[in-house]
C-alpha atoms as a PDB file:
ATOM      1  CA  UNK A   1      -3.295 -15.843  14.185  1.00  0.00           C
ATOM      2  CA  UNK A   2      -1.225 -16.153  11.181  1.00  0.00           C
ATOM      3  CA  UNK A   3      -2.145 -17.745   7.583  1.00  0.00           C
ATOM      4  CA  UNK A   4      -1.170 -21.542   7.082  1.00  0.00           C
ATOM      5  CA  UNK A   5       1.789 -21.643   4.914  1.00  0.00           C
ATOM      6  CA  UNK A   6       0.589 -22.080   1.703  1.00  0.00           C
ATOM      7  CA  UNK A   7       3.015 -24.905  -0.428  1.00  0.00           C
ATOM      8  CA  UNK A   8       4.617 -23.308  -3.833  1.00  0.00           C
ATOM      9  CA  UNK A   9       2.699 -26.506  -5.668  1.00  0.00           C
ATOM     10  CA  UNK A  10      -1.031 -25.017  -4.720  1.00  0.00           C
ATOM     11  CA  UNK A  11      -3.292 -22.150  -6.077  1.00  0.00           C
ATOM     12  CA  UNK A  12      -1.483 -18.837  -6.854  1.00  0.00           C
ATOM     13  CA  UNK A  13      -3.205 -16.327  -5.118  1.00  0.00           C
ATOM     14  CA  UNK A  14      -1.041 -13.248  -6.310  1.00  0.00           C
ATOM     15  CA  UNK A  15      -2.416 -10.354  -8.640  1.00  0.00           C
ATOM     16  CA  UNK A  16      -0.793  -7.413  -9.859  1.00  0.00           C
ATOM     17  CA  UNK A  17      -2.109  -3.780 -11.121  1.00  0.00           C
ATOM     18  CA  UNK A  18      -0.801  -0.521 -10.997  1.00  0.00           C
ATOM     19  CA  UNK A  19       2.840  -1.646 -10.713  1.00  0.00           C
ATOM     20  CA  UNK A  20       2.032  -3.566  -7.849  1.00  0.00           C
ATOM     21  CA  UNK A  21       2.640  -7.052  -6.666  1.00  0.00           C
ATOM     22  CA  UNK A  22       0.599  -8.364  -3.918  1.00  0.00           C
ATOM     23  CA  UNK A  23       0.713 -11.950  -2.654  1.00  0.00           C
ATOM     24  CA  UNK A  24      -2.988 -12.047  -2.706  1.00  0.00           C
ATOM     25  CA  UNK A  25      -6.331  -9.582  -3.365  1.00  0.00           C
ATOM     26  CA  UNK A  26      -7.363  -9.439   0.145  1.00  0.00           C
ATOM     27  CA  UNK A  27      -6.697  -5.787   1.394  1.00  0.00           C
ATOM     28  CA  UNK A  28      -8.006  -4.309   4.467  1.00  0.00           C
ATOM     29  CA  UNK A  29      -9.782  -1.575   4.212  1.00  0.00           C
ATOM     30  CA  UNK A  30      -9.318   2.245   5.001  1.00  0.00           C
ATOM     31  CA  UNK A  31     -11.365   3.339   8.605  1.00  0.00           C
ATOM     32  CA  UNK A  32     -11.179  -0.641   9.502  1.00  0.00           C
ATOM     33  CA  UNK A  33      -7.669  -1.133  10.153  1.00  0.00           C
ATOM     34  CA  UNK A  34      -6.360   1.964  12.260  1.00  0.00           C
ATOM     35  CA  UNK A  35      -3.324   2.514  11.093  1.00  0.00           C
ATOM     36  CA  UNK A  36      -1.798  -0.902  10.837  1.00  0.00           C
ATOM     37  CA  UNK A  37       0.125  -0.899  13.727  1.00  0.00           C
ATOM     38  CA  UNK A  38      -2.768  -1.359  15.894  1.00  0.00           C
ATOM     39  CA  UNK A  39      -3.344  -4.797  14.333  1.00  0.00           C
ATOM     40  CA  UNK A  40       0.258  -6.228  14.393  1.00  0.00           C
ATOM     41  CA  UNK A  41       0.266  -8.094  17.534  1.00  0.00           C
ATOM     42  CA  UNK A  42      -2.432 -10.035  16.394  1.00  0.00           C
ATOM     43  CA  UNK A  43      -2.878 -10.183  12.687  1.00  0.00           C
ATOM     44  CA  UNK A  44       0.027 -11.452  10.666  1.00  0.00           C
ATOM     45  CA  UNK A  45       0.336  -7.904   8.344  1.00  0.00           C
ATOM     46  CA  UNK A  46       3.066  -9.539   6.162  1.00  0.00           C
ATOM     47  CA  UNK A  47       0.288 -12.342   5.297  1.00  0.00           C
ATOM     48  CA  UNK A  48      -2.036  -9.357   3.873  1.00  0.00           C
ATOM     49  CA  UNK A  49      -2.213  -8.169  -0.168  1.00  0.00           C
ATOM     50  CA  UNK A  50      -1.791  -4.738   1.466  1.00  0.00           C
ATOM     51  CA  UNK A  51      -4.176  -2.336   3.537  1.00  0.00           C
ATOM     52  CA  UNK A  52      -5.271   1.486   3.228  1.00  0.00           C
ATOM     53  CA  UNK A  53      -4.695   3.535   6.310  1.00  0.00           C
ATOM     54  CA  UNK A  54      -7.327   5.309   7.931  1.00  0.00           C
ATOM     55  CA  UNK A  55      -8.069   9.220   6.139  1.00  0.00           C
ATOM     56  CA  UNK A  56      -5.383  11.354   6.068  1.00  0.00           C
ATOM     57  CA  UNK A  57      -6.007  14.776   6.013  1.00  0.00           C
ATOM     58  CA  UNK A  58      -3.945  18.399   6.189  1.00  0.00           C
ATOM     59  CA  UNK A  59      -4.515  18.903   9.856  1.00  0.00           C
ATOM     60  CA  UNK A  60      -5.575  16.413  12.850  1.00  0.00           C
ATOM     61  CA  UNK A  61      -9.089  15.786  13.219  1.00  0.00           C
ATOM     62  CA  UNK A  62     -10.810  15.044  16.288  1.00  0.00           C
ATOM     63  CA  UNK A  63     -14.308  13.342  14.414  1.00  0.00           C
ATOM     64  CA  UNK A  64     -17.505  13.382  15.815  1.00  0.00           C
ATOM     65  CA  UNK A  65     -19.041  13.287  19.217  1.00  0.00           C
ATOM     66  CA  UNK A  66     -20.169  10.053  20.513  1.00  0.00           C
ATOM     67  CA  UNK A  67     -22.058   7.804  19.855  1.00  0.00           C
ATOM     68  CA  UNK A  68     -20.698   7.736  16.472  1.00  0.00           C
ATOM     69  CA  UNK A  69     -21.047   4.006  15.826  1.00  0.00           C
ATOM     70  CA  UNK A  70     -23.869   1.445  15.655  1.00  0.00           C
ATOM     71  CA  UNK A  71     -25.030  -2.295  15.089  1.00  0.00           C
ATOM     72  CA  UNK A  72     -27.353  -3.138  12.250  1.00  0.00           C
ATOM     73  CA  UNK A  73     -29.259  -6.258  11.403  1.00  0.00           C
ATOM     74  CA  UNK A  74     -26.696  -6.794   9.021  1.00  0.00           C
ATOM     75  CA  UNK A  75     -24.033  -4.506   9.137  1.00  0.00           C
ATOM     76  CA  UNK A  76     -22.803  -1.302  11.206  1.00  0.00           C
ATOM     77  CA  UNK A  77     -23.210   2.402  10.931  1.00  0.00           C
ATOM     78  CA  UNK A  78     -20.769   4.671  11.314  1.00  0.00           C
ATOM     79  CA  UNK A  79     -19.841   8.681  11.878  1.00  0.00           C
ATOM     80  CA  UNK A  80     -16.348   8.623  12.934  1.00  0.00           C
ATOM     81  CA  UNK A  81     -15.921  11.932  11.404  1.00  0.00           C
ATOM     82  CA  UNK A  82     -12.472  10.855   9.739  1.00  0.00           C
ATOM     83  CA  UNK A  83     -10.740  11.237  13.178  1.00  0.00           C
ATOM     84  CA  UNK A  84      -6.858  10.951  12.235  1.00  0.00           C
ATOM     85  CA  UNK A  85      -3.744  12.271  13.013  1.00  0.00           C
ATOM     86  CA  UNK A  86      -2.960  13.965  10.219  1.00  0.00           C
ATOM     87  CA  UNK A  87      -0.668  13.538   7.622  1.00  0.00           C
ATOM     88  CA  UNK A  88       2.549  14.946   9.203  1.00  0.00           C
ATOM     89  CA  UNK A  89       1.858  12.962  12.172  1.00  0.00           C
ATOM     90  CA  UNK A  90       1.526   9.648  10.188  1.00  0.00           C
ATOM     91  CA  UNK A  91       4.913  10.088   8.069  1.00  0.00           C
ATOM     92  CA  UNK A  92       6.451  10.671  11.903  1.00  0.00           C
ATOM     93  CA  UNK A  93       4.777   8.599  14.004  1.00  0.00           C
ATOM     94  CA  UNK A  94       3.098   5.372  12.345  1.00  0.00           C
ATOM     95  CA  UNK A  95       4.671   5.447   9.077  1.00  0.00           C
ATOM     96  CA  UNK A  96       8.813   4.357  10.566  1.00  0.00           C
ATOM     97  CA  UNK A  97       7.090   1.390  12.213  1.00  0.00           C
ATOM     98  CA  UNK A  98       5.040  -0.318   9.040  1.00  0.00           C
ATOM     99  CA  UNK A  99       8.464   0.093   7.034  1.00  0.00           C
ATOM    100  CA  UNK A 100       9.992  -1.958   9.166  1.00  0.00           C
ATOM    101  CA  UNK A 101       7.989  -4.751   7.518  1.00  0.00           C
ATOM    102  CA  UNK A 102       9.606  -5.126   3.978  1.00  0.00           C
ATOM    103  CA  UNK A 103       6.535  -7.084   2.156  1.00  0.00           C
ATOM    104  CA  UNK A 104       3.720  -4.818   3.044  1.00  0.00           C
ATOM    105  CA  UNK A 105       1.999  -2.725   0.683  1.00  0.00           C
ATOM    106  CA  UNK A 106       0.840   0.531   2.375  1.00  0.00           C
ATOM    107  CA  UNK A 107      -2.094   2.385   0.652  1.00  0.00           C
ATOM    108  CA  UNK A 108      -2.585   5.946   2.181  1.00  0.00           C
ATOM    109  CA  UNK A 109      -6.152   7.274   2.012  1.00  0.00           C
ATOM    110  CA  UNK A 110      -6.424  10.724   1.757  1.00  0.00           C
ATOM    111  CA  UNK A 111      -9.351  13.305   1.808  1.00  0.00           C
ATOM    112  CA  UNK A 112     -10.222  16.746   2.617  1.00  0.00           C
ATOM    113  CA  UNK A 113     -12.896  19.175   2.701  1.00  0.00           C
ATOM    114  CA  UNK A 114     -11.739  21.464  -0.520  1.00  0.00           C
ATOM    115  CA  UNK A 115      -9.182  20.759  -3.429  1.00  0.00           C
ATOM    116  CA  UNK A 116      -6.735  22.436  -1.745  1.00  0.00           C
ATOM    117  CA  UNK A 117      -6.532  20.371   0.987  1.00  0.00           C
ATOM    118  CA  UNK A 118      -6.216  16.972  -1.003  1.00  0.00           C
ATOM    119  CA  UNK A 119      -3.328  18.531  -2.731  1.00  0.00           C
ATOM    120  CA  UNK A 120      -1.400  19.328   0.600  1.00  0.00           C
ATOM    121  CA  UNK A 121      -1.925  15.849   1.909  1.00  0.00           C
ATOM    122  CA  UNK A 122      -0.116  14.544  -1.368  1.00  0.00           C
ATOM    123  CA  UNK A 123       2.321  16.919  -1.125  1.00  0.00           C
ATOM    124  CA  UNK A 124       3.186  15.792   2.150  1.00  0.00           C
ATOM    125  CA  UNK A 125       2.715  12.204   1.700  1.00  0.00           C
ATOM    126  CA  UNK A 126       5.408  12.638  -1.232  1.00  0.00           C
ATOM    127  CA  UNK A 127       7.698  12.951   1.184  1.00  0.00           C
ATOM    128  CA  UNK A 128       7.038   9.960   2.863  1.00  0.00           C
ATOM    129  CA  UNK A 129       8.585   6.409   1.721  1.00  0.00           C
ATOM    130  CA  UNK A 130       6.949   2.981   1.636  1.00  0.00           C
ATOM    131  CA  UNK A 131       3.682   3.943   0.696  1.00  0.00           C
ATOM    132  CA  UNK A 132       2.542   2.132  -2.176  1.00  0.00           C
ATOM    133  CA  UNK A 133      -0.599   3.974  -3.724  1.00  0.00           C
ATOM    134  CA  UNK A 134      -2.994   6.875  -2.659  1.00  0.00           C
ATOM    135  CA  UNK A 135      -6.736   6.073  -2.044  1.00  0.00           C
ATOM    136  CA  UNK A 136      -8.424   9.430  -2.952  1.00  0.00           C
ATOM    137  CA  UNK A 137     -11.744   9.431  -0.863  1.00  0.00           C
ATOM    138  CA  UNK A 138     -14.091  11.338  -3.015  1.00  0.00           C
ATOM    139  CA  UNK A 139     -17.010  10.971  -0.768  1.00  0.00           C
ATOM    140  CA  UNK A 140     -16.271  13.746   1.465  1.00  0.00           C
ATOM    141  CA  UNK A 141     -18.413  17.074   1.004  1.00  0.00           C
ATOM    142  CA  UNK A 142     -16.653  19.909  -1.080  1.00  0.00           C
ATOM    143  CA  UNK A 143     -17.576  22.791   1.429  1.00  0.00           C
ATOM    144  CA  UNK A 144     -16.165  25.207  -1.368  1.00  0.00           C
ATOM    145  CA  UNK A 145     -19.134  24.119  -3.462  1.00  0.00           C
ATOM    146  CA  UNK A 146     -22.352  23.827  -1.569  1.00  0.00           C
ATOM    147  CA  UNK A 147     -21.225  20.744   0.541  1.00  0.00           C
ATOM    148  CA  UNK A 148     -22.095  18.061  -2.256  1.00  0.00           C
ATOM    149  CA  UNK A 149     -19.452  15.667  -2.307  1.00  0.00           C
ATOM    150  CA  UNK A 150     -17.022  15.367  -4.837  1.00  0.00           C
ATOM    151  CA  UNK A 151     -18.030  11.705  -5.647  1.00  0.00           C
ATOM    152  CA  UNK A 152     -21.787  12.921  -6.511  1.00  0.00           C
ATOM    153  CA  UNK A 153     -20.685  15.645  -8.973  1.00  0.00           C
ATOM    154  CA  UNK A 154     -18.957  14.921 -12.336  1.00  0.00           C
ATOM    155  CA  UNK A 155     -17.001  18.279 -12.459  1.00  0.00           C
ATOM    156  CA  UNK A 156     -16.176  18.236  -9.143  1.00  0.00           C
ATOM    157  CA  UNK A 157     -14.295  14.513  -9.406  1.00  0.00           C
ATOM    158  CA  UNK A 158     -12.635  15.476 -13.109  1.00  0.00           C
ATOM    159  CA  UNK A 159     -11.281  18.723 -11.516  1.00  0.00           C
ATOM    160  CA  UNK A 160     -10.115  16.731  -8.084  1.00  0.00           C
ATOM    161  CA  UNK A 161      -8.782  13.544  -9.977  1.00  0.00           C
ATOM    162  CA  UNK A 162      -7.116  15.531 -12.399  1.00  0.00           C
ATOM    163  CA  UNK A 163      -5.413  17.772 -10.038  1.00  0.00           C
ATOM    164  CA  UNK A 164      -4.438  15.379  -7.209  1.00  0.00           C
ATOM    165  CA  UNK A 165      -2.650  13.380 -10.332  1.00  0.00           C
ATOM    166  CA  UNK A 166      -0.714  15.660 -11.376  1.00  0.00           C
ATOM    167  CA  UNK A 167       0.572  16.131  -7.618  1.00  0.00           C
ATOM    168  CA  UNK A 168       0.779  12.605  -7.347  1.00  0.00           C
ATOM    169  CA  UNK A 169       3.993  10.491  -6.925  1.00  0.00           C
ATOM    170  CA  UNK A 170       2.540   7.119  -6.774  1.00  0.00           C
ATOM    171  CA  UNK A 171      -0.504   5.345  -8.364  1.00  0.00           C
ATOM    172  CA  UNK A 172      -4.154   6.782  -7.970  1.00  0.00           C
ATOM    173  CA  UNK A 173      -6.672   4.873  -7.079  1.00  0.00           C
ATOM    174  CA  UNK A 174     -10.318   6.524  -6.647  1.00  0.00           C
ATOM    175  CA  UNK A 175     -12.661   5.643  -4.197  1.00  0.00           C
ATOM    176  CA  UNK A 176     -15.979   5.742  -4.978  1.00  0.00           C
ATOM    177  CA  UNK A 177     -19.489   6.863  -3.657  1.00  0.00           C
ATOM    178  CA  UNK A 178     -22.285   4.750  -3.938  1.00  0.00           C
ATOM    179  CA  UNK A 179     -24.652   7.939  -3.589  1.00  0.00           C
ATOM    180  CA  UNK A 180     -25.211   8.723  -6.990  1.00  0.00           C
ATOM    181  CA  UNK A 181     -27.309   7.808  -9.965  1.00  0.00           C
ATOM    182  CA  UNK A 182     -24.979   6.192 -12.473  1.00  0.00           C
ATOM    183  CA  UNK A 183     -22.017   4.798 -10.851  1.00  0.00           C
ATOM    184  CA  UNK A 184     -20.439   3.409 -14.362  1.00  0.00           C
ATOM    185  CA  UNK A 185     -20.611   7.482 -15.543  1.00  0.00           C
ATOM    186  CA  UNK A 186     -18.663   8.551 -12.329  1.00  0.00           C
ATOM    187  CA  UNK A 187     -16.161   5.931 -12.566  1.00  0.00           C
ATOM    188  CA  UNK A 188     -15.444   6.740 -16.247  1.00  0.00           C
ATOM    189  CA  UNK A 189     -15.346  10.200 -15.307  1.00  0.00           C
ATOM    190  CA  UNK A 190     -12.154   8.771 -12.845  1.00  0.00           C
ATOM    191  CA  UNK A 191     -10.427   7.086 -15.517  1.00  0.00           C
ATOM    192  CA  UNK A 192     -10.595  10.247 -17.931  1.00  0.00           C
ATOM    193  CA  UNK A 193      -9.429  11.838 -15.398  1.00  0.00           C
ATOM    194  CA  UNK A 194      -6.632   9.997 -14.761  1.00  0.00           C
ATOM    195  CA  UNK A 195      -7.022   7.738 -11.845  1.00  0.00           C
ATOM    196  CA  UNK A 196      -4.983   4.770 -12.228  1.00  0.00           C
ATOM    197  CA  UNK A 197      -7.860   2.163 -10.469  1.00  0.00           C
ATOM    198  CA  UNK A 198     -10.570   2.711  -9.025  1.00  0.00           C
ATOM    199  CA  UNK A 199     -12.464   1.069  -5.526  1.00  0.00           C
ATOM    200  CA  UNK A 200     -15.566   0.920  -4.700  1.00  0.00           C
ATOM    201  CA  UNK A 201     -18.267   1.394  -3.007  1.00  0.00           C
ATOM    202  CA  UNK A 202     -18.342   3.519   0.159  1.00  0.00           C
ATOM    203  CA  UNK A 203     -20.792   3.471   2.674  1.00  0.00           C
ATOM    204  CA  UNK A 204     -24.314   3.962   2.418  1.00  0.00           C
ATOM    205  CA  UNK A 205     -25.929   7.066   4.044  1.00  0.00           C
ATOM    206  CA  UNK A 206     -28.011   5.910   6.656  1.00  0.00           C
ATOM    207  CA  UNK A 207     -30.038   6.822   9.424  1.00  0.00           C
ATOM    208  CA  UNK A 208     -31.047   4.512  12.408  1.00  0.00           C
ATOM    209  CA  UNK A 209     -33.576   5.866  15.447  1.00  0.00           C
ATOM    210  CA  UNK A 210     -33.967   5.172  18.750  1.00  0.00           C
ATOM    211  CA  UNK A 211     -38.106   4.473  19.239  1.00  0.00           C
ATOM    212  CA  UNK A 212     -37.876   4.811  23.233  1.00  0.00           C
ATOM    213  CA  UNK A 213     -35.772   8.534  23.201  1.00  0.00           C
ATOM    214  CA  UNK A 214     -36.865   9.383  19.775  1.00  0.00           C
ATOM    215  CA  UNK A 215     -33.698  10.216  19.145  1.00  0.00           C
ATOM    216  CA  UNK A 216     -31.030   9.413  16.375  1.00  0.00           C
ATOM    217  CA  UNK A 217     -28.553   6.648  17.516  1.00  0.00           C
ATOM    218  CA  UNK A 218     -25.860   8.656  16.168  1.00  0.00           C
ATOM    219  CA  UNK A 219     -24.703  12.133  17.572  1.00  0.00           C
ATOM    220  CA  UNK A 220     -24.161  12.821  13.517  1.00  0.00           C
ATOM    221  CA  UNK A 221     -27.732  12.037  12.996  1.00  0.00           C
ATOM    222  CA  UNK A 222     -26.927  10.123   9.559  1.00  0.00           C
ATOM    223  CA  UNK A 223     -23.975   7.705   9.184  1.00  0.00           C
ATOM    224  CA  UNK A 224     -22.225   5.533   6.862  1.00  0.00           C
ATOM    225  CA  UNK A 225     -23.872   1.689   6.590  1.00  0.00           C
ATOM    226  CA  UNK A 226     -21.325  -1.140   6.025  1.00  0.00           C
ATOM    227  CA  UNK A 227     -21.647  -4.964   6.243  1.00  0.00           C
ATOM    228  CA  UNK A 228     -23.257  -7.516   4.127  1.00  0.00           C
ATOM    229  CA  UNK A 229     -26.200  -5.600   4.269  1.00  0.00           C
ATOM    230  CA  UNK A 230     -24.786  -3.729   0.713  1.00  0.00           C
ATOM    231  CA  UNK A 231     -23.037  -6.343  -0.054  1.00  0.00           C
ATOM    232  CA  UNK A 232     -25.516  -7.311  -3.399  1.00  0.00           C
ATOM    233  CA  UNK A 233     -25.570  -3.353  -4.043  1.00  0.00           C
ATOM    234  CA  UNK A 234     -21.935  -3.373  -3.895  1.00  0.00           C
ATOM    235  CA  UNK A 235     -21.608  -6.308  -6.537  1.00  0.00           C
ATOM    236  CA  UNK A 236     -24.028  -5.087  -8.771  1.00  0.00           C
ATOM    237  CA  UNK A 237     -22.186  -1.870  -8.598  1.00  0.00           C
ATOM    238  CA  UNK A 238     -18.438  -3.236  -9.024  1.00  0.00           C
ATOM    239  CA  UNK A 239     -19.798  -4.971 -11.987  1.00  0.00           C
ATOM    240  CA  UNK A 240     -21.357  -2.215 -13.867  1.00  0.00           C
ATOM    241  CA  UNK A 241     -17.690  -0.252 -12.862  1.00  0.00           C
ATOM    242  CA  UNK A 242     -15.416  -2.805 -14.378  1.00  0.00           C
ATOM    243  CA  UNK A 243     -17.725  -2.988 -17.547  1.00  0.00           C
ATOM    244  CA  UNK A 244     -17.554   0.630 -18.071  1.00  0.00           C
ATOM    245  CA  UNK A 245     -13.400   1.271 -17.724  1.00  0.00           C
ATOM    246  CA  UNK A 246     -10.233  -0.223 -18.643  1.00  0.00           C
ATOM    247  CA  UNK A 247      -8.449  -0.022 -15.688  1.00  0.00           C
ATOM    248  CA  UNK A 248      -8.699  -2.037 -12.014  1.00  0.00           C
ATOM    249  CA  UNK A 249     -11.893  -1.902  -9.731  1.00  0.00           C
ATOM    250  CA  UNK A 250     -10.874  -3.152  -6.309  1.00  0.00           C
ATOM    251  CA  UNK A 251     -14.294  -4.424  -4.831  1.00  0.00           C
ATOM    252  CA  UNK A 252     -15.456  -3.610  -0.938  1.00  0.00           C
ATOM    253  CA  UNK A 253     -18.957  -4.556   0.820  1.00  0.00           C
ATOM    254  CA  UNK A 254     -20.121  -6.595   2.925  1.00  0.00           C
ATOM    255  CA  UNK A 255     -16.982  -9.731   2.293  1.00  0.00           C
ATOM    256  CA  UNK A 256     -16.699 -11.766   5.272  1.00  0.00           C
ATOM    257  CA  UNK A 257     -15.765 -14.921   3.556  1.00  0.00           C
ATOM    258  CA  UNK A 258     -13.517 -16.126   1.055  1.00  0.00           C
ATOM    259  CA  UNK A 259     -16.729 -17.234  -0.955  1.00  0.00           C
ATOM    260  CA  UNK A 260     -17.690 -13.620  -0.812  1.00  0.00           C
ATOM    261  CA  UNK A 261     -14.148 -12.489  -2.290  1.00  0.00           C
ATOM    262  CA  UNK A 262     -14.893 -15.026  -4.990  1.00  0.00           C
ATOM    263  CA  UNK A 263     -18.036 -13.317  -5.985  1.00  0.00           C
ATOM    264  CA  UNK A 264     -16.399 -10.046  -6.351  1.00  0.00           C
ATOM    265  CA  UNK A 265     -13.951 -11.563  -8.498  1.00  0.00           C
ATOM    266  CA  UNK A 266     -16.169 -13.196 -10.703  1.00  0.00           C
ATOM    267  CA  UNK A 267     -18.342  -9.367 -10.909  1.00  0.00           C
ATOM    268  CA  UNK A 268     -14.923  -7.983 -12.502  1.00  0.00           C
ATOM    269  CA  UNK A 269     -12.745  -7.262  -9.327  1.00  0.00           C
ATOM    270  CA  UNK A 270      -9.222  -7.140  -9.418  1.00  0.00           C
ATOM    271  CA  UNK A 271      -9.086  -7.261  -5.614  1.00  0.00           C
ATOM    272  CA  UNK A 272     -10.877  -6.709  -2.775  1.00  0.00           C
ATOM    273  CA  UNK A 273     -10.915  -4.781   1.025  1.00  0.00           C
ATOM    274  CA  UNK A 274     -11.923  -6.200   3.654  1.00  0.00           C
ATOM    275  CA  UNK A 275     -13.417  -3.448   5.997  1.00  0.00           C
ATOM    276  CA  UNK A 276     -16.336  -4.051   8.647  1.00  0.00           C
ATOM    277  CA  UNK A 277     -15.484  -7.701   9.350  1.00  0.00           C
ATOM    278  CA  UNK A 278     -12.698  -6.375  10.897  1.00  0.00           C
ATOM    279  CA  UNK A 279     -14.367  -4.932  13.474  1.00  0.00           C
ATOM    280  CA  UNK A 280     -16.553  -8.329  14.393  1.00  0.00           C
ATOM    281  CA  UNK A 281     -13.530 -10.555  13.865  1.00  0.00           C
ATOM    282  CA  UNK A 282      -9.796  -8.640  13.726  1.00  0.00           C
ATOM    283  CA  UNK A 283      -8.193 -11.717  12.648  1.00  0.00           C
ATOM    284  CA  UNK A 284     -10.695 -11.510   9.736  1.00  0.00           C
ATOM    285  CA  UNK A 285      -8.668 -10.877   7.088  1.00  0.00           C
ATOM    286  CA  UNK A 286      -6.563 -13.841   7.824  1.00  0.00           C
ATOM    287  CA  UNK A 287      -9.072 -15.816   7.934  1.00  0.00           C
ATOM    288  CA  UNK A 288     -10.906 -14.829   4.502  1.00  0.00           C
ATOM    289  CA  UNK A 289      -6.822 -15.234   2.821  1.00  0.00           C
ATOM    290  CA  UNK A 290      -7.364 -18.914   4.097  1.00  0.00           C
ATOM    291  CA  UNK A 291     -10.832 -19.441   2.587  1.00  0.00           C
ATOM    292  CA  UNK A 292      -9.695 -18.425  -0.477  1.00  0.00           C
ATOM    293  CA  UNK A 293      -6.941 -20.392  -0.869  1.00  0.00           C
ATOM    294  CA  UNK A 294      -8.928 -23.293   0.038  1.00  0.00           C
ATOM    295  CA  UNK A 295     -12.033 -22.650  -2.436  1.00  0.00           C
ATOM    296  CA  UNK A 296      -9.530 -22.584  -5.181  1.00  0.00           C
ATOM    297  CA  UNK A 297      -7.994 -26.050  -3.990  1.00  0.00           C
ATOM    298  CA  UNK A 298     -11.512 -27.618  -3.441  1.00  0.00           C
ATOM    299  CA  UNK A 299     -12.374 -26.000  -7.165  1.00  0.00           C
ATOM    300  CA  UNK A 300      -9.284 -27.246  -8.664  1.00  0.00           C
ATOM    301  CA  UNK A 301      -8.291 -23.683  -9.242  1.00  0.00           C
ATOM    302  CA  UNK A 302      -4.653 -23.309 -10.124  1.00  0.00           C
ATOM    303  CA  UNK A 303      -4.679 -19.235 -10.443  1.00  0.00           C
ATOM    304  CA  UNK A 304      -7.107 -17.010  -8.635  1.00  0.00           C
ATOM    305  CA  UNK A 305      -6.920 -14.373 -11.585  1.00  0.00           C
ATOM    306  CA  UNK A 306      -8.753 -16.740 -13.418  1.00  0.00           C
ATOM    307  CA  UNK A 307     -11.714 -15.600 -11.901  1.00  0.00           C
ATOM    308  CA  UNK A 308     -11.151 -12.068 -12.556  1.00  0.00           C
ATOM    309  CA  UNK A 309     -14.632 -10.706 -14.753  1.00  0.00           C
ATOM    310  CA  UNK A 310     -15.406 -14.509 -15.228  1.00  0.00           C
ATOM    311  CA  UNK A 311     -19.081 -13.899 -14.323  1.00  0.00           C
ATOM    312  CA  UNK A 312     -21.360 -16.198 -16.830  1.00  0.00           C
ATOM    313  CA  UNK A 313     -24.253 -14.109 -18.189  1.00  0.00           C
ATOM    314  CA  UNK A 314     -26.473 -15.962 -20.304  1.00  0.00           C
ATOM    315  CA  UNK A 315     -27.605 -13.893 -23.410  1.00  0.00           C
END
């Protein structure tokens, strides 16, 4: 289904950060939208802000073992295991078909298991052309030091951001995890760094149990929860992120409506990514581009960015 045209005269839905122009802040997120191509035949990828592939790392990955995915009350969880084709395979195979479309912005998401192996993904990805930014997904556990994640440990991210931006060709945005006690301290620890903007949050680890096998419902045992379940987490923690650095926070959690992109905006988001609706709805992020456009007509809203950190606190 694609977007209603939207008339020159009405709301301006375009934002721009990082060098970037996109048409509007709705980007789908990384592990929601395959690879892109996947979604072409029904989504209207042109109509997007942009959207992060899935994880990229050195070598294919195979992921878990099912089951690796289940329903919430309010959300999903998830254990995919970052199952991807690597980054070699994505500048040969996937990466000659989204160029094709001049107007998308293509954000690669990279991770890895050890420093070492985020900087060979960028050095590979340099290669590549048409990719706009790289998502650095900090959440994954550095096996090199004790399997904490990098996200969770502030020497850890310095030494990762720092190195993977000196590597880096394009703009840096951060990813971060929500699994940690101060989430404005990690994200300034990004910007000192040297990321360039940050997004945020990840998933939630999770567990979910099966009372009749007494068993996990994921093959993982703990998994990633997504949905609107976080999405109040996820506001309160974009706004403490924005508050605490000077450079872009693109806001993910739990949106399913353009009302819910307005919130984000108003909690200091420069954008936002649209991730698990996608997988209830795959025209969703057509759909919430729509909303918004008609929220800021029914407001009287002439430019979306106006909205950007506009949260009233009284006090």
């Amino acid at each position: 289904m694609s977007s209603p045209a939207q008339p020159r005269s009405g709301p301006d839905l375009s934002i721009s950060f990082c060098g970037l122009n996109f048409k509007n802040p709705i980007i789908a997120a990384s592990g929601t939208f395959g690879y892109g191509v996947e979604f072409e035949d029904i989504v209207a990828l042109d109509n997007l802000g942009g959207f992060v592939v899935k994880g990229l790392s050195r070598e294919p990955m195979a992921g878990n073992p099912p089951p690796r995915m289940f329903e919430t009350a309010a959300g999903m969880l998830n254990a995919i295991g970052l199952q991807n084709i690597g980054a070699e395979g994505f500048l040969r195979e996937k990466l000659p078909i989204l160029a094709r479309k001049k107007n998308l912005i293509i954000i690669a998401n990279v991770f890895g298991y050890a420093r070492e192996d985020y900087e060979a993904v960028i050095r590979i990805l340099n290669e590549g052309e048409n990719i706009a930014a790289y998502e650095l997904n900090v959440s994954c556990p550095n096996t090199k030091q004790g399997g904490i994640s990098f996200g969770s440990d502030i020497h850890a991210l310095e030494e990762l951001v720092a190195a993977c931006k000196r590597l880096s060709r394009r703009p840096l945005i951060v990813k971060l995890s929500p699994n940690v006690t101060s989430i404005p301290l990690m994200a300034k620890v990004a910007e000192d760094a040297g990321a360039d903007a940050l997004s945020l949050i990840n998933t939630f680890v999770a567990l979910a149990i099966d009372p009749e096998t007494r068993k996990p419902r994921i093959s993982n045992i703990t998994a990633g929860l997504s949905g609107p379940a976080i999405k109040p987490i996820a506001l309160r923690m974009v706004y403490e992120a924005s508050k605490a650095v000077n450079i872009p926070v693109i806001g993910m959690g739990g949106i399913a409506t353009g009302s819910d992109v307005v919130e984000f905006l108003l909690a200091g988001a420069a954008a936002v990514q649209v991730g698990t609706a996608s997988y209830f709805d795959p025209c969703a992020t057509e759909h919430i581009i729509d909303q918004l456009y008609r929220w800021c007509i029914e407001h009287r809203l002439r430019d979306v960015k106006e909205l950007i950190g506009a949260l009233k606190v009284e006090g």
